[in-house]
N, C-alpha and C. Protein backbone atom coordinates (compact mmCIF):
# COMPACT_ATOMS: atom_id res chain seq x y z
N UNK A 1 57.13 74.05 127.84
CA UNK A 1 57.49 75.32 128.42
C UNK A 1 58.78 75.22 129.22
N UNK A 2 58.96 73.99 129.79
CA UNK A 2 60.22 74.06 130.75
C UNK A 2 61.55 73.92 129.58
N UNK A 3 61.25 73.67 128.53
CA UNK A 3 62.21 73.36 127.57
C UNK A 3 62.87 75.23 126.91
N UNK A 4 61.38 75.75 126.58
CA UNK A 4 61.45 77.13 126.40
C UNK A 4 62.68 77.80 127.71
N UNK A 5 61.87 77.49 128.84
CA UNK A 5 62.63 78.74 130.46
C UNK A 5 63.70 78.11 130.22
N UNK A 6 63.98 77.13 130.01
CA UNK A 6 65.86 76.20 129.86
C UNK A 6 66.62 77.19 128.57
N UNK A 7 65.80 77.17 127.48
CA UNK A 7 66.44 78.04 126.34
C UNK A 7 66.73 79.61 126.84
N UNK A 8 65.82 79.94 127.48
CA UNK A 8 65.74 81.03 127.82
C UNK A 8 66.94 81.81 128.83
N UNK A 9 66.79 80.97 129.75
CA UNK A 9 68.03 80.74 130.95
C UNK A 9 69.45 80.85 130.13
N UNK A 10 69.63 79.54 129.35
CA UNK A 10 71.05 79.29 128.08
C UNK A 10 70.89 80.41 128.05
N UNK A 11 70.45 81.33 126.64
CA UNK A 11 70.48 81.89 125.68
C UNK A 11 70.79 83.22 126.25
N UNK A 12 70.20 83.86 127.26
CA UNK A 12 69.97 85.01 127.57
C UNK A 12 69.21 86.22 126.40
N UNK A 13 70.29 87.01 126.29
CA UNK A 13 69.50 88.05 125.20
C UNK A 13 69.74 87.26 124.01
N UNK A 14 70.37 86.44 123.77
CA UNK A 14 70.26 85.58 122.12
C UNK A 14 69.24 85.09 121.79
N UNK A 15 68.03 84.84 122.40
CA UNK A 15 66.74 84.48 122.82
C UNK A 15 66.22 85.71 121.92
N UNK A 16 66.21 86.73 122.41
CA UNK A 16 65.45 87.65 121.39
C UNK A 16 64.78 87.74 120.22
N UNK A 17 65.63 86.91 119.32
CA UNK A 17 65.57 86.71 117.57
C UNK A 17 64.52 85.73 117.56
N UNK A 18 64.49 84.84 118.48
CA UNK A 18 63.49 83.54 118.72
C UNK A 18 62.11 84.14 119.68
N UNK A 19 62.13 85.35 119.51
CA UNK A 19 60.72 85.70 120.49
C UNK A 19 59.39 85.48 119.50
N UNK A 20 59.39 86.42 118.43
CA UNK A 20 58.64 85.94 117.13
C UNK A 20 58.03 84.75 116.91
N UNK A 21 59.09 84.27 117.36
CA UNK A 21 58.49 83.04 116.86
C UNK A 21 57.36 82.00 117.70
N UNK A 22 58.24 81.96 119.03
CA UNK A 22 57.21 81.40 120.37
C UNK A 22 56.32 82.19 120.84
N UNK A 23 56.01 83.96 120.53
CA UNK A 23 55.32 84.52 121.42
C UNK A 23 53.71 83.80 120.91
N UNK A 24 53.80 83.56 119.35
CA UNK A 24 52.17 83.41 119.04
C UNK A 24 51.54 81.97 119.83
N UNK A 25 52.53 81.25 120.18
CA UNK A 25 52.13 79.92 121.18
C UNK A 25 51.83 80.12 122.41
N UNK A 26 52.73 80.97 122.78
CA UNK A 26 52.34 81.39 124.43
C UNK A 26 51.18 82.67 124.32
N UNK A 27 51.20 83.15 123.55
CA UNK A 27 49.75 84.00 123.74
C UNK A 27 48.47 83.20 123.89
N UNK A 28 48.66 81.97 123.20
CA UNK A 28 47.50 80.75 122.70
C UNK A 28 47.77 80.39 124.27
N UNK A 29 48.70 80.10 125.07
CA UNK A 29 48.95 79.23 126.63
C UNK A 29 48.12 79.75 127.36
N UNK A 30 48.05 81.25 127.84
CA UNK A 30 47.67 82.26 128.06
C UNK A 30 45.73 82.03 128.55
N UNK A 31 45.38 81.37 127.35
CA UNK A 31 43.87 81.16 127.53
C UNK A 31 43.64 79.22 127.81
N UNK A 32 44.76 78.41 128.05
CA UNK A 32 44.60 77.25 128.42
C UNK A 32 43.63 77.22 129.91
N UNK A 33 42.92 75.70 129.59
CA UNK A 33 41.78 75.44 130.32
C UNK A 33 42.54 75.46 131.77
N UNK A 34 43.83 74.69 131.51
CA UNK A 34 44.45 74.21 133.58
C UNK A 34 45.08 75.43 133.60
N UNK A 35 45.19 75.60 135.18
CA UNK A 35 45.53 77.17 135.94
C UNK A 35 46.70 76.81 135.75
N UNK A 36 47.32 75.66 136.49
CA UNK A 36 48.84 75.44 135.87
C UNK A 36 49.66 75.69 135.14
N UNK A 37 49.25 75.72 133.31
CA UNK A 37 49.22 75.53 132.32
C UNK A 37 49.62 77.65 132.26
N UNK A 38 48.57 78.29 132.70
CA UNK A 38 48.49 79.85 132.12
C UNK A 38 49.17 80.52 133.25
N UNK A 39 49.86 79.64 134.41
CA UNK A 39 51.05 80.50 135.30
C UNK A 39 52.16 80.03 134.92
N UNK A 40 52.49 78.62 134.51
CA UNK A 40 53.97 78.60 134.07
C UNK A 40 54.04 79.26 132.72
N UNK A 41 53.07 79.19 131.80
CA UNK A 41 53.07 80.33 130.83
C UNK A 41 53.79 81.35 131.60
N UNK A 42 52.85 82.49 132.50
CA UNK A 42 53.12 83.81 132.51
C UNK A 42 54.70 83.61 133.57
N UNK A 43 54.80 83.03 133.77
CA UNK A 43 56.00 83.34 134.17
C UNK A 43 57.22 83.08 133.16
N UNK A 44 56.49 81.77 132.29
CA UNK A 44 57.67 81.98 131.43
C UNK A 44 58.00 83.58 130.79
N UNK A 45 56.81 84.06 130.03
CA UNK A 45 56.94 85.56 129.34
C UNK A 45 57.85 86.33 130.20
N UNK A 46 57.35 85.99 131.43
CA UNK A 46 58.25 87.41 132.28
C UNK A 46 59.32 86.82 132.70
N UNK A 47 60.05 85.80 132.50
CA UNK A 47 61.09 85.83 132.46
C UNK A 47 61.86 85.99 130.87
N UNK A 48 60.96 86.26 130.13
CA UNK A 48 61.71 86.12 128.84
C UNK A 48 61.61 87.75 128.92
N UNK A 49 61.26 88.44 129.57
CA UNK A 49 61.19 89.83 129.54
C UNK A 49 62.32 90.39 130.84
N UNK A 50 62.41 89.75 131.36
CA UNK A 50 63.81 89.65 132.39
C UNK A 50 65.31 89.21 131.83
N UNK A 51 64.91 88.34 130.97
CA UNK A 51 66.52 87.98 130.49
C UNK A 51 66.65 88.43 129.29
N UNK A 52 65.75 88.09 128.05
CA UNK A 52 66.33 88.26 127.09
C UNK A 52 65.49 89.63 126.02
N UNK A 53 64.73 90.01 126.61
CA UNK A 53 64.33 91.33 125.57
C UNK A 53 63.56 92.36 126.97
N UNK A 54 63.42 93.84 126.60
CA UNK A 54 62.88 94.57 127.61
C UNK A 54 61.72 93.95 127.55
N UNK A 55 60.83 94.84 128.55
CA UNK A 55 59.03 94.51 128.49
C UNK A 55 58.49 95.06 127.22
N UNK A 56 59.32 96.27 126.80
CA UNK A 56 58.19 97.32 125.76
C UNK A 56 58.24 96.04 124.64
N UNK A 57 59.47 95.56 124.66
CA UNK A 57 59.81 95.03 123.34
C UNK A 57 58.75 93.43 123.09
N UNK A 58 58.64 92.58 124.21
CA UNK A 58 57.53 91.95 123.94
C UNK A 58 55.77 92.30 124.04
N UNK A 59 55.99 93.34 124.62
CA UNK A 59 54.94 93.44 124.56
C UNK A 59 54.16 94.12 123.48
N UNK A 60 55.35 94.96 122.61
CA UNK A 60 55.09 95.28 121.03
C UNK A 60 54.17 94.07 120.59
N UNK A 61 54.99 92.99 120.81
CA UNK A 61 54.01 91.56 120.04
C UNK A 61 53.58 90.85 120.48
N UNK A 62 52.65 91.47 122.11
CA UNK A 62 51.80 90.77 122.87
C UNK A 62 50.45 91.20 122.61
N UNK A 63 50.19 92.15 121.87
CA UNK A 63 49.02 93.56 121.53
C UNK A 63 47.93 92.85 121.40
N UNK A 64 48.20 91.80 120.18
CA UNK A 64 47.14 90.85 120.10
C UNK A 64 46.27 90.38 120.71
N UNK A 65 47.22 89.81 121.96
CA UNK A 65 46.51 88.76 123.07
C UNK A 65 44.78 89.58 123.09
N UNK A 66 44.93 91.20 123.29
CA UNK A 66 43.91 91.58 123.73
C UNK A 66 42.38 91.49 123.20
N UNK A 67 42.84 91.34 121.56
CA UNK A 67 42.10 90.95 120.74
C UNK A 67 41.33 89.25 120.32
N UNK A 68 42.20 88.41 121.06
CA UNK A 68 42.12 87.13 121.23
C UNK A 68 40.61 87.11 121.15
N UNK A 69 40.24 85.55 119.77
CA UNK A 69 39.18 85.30 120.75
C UNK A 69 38.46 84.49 121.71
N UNK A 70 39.37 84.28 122.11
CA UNK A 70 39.28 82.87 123.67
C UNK A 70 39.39 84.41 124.57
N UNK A 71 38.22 83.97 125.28
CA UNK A 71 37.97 85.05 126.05
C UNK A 71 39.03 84.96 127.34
N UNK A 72 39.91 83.76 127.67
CA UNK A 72 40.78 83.36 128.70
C UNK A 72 42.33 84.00 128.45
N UNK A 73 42.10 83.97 127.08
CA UNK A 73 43.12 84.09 126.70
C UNK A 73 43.50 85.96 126.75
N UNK A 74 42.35 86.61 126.72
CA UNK A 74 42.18 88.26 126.61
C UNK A 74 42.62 88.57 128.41
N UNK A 75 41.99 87.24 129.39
CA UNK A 75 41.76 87.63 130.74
C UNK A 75 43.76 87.34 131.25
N UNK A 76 43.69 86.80 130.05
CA UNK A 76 45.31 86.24 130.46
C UNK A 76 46.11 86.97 130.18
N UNK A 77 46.13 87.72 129.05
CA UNK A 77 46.84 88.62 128.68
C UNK A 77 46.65 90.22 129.70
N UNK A 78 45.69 90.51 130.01
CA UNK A 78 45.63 91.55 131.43
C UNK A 78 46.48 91.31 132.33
N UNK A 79 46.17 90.12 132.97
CA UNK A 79 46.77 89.78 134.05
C UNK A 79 48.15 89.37 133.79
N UNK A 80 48.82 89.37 132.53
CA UNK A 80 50.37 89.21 132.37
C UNK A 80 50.63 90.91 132.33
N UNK A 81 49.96 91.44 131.67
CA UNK A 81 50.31 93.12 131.85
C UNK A 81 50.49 93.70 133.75
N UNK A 82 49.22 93.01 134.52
CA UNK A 82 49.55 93.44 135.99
C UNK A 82 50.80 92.89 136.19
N UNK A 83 51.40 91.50 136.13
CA UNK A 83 52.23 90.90 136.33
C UNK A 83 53.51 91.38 136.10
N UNK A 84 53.29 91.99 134.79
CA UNK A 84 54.77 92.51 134.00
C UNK A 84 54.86 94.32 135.18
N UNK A 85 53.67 94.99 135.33
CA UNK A 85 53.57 96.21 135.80
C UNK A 85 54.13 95.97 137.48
N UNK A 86 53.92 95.22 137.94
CA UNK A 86 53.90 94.48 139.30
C UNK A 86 55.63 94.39 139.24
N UNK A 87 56.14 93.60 138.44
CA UNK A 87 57.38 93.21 138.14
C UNK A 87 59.08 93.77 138.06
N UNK A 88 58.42 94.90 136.75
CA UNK A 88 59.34 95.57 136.78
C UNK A 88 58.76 97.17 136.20
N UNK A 89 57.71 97.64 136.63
CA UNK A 89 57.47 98.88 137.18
C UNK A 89 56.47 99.45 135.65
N UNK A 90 56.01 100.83 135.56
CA UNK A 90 55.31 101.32 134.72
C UNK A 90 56.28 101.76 133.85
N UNK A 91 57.27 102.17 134.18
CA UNK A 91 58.92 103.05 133.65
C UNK A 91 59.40 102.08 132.64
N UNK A 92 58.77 100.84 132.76
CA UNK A 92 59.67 99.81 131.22
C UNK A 92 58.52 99.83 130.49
N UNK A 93 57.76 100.38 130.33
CA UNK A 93 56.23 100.28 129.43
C UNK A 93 55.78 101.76 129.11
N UNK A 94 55.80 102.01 127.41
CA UNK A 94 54.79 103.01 126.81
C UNK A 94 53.69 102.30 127.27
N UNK A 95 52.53 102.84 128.37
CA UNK A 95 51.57 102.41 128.08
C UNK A 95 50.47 103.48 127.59
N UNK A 96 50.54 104.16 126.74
CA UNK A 96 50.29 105.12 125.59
C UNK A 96 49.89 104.39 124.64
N UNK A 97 50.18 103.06 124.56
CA UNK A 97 50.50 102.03 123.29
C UNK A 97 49.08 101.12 123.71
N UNK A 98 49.24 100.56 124.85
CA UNK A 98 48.55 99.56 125.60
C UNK A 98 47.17 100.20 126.39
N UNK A 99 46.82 101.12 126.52
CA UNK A 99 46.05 101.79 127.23
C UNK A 99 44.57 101.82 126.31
N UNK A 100 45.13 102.35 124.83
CA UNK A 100 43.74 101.76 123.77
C UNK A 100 43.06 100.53 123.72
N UNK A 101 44.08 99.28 124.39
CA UNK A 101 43.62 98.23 124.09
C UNK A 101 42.85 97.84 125.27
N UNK A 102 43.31 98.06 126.49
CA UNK A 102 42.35 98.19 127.41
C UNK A 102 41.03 98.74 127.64
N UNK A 103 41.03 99.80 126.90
CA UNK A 103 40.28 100.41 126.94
C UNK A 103 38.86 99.79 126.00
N UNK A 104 39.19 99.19 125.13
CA UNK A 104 38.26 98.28 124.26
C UNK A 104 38.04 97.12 124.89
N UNK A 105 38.64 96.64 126.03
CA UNK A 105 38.29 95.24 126.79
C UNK A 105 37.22 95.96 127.89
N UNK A 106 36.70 96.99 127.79
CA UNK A 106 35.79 97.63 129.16
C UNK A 106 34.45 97.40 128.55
N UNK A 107 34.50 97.20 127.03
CA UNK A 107 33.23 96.93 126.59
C UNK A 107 32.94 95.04 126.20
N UNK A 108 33.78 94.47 126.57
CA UNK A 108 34.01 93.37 126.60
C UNK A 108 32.83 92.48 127.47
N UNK A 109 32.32 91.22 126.43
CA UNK A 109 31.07 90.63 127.44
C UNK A 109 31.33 89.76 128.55
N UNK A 110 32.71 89.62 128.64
CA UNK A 110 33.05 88.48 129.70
C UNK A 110 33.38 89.34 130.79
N UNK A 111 32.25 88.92 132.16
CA UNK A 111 32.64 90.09 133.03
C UNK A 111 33.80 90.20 133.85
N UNK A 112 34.36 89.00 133.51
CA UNK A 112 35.52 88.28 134.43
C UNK A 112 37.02 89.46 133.82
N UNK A 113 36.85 89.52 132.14
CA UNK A 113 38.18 90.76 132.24
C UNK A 113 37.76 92.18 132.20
N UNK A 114 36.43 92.47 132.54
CA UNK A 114 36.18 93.73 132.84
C UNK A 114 36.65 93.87 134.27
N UNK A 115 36.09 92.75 135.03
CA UNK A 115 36.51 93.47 136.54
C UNK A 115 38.72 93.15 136.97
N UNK A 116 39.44 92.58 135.83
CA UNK A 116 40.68 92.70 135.80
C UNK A 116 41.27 94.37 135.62
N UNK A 117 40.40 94.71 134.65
CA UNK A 117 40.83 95.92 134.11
C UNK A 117 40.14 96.47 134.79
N UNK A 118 39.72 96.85 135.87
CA UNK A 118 39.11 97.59 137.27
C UNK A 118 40.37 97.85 137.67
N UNK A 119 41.40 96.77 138.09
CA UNK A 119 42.46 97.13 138.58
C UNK A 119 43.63 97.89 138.16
């Protein structure tokens, strides 16, 4: 990952074309066992959503995460959405788009991302 935030940093928006490709790894980071491991993740994303593509635009091909089935990985992907909302506001996000998918994590058996999506 520190190799990724280094590319990321370089590259700036040239990074973009290369999102495709790393997002399906870091969605997989996302539900890693060490806490360590799923914050330098999320910070990597949001900085790759700071430098080199808007939020709407990764998060077009973050949709998944929600569907994940590592249940850590669903709780991870919420809490990168507060993170990203926290970040840089509701105004960089259709969440028109994202709001269905939440909405299917309320019936979700892990009570741990029901009470995320409380918030």
């Amino acid at each position: 990952m520190d190799i990724l935030s280094a590319l990321v940093t370089r590259l700036q928006d040239r990074f973009k074309a290369q999102i495709g490709t790393v997002l399906p790894s870091l969605i997989d980071r996302l539900g890693d066992a060490k806490d360590s491991v799923r914050e330098q993740d999320q910070t990597l994303l949001l900085k790759i959503m700071d430098q080199a593509a808007n939020p709407q635009y990764v998060w077009d091909r973050m949709l998944g995460g929600f569907k994940h089935k590592n249940f850590r990985t669903r709780e991870g992907t919420c809490l990168c959405l507060v993170a990203t909302l926290n970040a840089s506001g509701a105004h960089t996000l259709t969440l028109s788009k994202i709001v269905p998918h939440i909405c299917n994590l309320l019936g979700d058996p892990n009570s741990q991302i029901i009470s995320i999506n409380a918030l």
